[in-house]
Protein backbone atom coordinates (compact mmCIF):
# COMPACT_ATOMS: atom_id res chain seq x y z
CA UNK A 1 -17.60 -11.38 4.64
CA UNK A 2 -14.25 -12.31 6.17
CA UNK A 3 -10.97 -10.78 7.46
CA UNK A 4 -9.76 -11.37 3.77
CA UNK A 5 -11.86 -9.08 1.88
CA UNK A 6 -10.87 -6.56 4.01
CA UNK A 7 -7.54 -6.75 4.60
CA UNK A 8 -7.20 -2.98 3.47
CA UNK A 9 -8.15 -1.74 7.43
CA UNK A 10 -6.47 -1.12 9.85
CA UNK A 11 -7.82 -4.18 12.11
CA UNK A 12 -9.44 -6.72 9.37
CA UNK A 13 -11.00 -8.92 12.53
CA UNK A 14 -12.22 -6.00 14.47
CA UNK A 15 -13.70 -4.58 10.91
CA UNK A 16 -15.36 -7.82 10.12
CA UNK A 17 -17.16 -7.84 13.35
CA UNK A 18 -18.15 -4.50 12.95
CA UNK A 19 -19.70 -5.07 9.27
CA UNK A 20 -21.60 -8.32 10.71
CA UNK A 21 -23.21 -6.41 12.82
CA UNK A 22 -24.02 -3.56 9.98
CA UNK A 23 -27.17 -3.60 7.38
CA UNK A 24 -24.48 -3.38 4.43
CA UNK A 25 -27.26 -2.05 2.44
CA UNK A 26 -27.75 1.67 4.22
CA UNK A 27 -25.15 4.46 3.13
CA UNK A 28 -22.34 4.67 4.77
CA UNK A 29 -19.31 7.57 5.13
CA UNK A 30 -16.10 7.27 5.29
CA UNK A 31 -13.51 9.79 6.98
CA UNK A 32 -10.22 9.28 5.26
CA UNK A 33 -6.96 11.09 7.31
CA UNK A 34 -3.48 11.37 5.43
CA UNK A 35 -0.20 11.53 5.71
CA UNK A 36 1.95 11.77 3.07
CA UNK A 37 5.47 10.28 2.40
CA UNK A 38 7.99 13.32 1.61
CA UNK A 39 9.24 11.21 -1.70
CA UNK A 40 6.44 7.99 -3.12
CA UNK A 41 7.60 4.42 -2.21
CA UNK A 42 6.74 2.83 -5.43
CA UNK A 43 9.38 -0.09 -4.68
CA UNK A 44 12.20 -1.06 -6.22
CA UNK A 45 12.05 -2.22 -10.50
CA UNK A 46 9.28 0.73 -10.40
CA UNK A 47 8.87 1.89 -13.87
CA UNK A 48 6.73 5.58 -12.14
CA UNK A 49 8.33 8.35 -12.42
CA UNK A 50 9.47 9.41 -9.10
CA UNK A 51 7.32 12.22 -6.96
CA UNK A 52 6.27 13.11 -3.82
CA UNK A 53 3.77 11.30 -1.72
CA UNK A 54 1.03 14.77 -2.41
CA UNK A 55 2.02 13.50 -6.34
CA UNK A 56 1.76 10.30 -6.03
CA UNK A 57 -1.75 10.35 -4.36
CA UNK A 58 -3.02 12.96 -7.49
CA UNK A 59 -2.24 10.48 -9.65
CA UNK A 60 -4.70 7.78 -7.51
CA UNK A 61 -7.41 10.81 -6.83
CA UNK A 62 -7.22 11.14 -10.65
CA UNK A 63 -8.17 7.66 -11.30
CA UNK A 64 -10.00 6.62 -8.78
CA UNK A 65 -12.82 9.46 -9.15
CA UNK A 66 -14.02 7.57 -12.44
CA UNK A 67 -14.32 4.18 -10.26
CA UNK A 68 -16.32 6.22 -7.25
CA UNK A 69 -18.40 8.14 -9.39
CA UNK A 70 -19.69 4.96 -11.27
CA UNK A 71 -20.99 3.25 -7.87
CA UNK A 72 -22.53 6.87 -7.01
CA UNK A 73 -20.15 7.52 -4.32
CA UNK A 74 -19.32 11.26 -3.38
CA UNK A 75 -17.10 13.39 -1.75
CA UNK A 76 -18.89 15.28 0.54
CA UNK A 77 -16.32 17.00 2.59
CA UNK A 78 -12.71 17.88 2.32
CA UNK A 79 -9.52 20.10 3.00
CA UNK A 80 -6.53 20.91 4.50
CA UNK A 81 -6.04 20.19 8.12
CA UNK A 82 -5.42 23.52 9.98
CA UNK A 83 -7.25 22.77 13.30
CA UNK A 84 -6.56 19.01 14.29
CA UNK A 85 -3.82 18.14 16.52
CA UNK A 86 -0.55 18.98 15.52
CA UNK A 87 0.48 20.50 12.25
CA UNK A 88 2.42 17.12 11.29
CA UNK A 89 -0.44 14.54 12.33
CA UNK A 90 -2.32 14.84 8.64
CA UNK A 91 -2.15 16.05 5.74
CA UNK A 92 -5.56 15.76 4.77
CA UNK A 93 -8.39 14.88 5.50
CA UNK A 94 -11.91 14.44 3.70
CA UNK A 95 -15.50 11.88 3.85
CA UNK A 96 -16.81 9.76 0.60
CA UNK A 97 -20.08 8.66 1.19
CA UNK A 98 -21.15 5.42 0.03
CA UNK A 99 -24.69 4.82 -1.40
CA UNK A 100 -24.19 1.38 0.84
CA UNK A 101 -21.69 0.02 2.76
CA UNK A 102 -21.63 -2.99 0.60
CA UNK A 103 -20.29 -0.90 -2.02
CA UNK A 104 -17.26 0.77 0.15
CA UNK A 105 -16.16 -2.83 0.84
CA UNK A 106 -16.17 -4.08 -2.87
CA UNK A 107 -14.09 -1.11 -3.65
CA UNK A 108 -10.88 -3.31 -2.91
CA UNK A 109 -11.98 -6.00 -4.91
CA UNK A 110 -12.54 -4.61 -8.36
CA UNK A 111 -10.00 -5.18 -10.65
CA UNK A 112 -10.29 -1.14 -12.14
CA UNK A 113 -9.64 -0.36 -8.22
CA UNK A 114 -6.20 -3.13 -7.86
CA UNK A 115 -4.80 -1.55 -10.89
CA UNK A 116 -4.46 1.83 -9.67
CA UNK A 117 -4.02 1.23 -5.74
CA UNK A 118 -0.33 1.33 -5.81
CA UNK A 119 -0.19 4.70 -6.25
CA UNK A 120 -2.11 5.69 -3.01
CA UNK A 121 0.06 2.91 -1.15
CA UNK A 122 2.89 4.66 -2.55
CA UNK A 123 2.06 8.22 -1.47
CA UNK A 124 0.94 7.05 2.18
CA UNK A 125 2.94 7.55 5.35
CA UNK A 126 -0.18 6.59 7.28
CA UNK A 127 -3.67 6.68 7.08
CA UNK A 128 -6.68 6.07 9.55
CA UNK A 129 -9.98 5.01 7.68
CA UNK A 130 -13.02 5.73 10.11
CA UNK A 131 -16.16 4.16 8.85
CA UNK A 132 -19.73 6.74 9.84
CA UNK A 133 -23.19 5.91 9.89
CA UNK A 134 -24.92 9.12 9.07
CA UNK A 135 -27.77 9.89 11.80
CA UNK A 136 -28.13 13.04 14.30
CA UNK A 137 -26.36 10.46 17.22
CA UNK A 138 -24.03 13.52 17.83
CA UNK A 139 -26.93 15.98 18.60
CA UNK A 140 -28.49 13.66 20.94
């Protein structure tokens, strides 16, 4: 694994350290926050049909469940933000959880996944990925 393949974080070196260091076999979560654009970027020569960011990332949650649900990946928690930080922070905010790791970072990589990612790049003002083991660390 290399900075390349995964390009997609927010840090690619600092994420490549962290996965060397990681048995890429054992499940993995990951918390996904959002913010939405008021109206999608698709670019310019876009033949989408204009929409709002909240559109724009239907469209990828539509397509993209198909691609998660064949590598057994789940969403296991989600929602409106009402509690965190300011109203204007997120959007939303929810965890997939990953039968491995390995699987989370091969998600980029599949052609099925490439064709459909510019419509969550489109409907993202920003975004914070935060990769979870899942142990009882917090109640210890």
């Amino acid at each position: 694994m290399n900075e390349n393949d995964l390009a997609w974080t927010t840090d690619p070196y600092a994420a490549a350290m962290a996965m060397s260091e990681k048995d890429l076999s054992e499940p993995i979560g990951m918390l996904n926050l959002l913010k939405f654009r008021e109206r999608a970027d698709y670019g310019p020569g876009s033949d989408e049909t204009p929409c709002s960011g909240a559109e724009a990332y239907a469209r990828y949650v539509q397509h993209v469940t198909p691609i998660l649900d064949s590598i057994g990946a789940q969403i296991i928690l989600s929602g409106y933000l009402w509690m965190l930080g300011e109203a204007a922070d997120w959007d939303r905010a929810f965890v997939v959880k990953y039968k491995s790791a390995s699987d989370l970072l091969a998600l980029p990589q599949r052609p099925d996944y490439q064709r459909i990612a510019h419509h969550r790049n489109a409907a993202l003002a920003d975004t914070k990925l935060l990769m979870m083991d899942f142990d009882a660390s917090a109640f210890s």
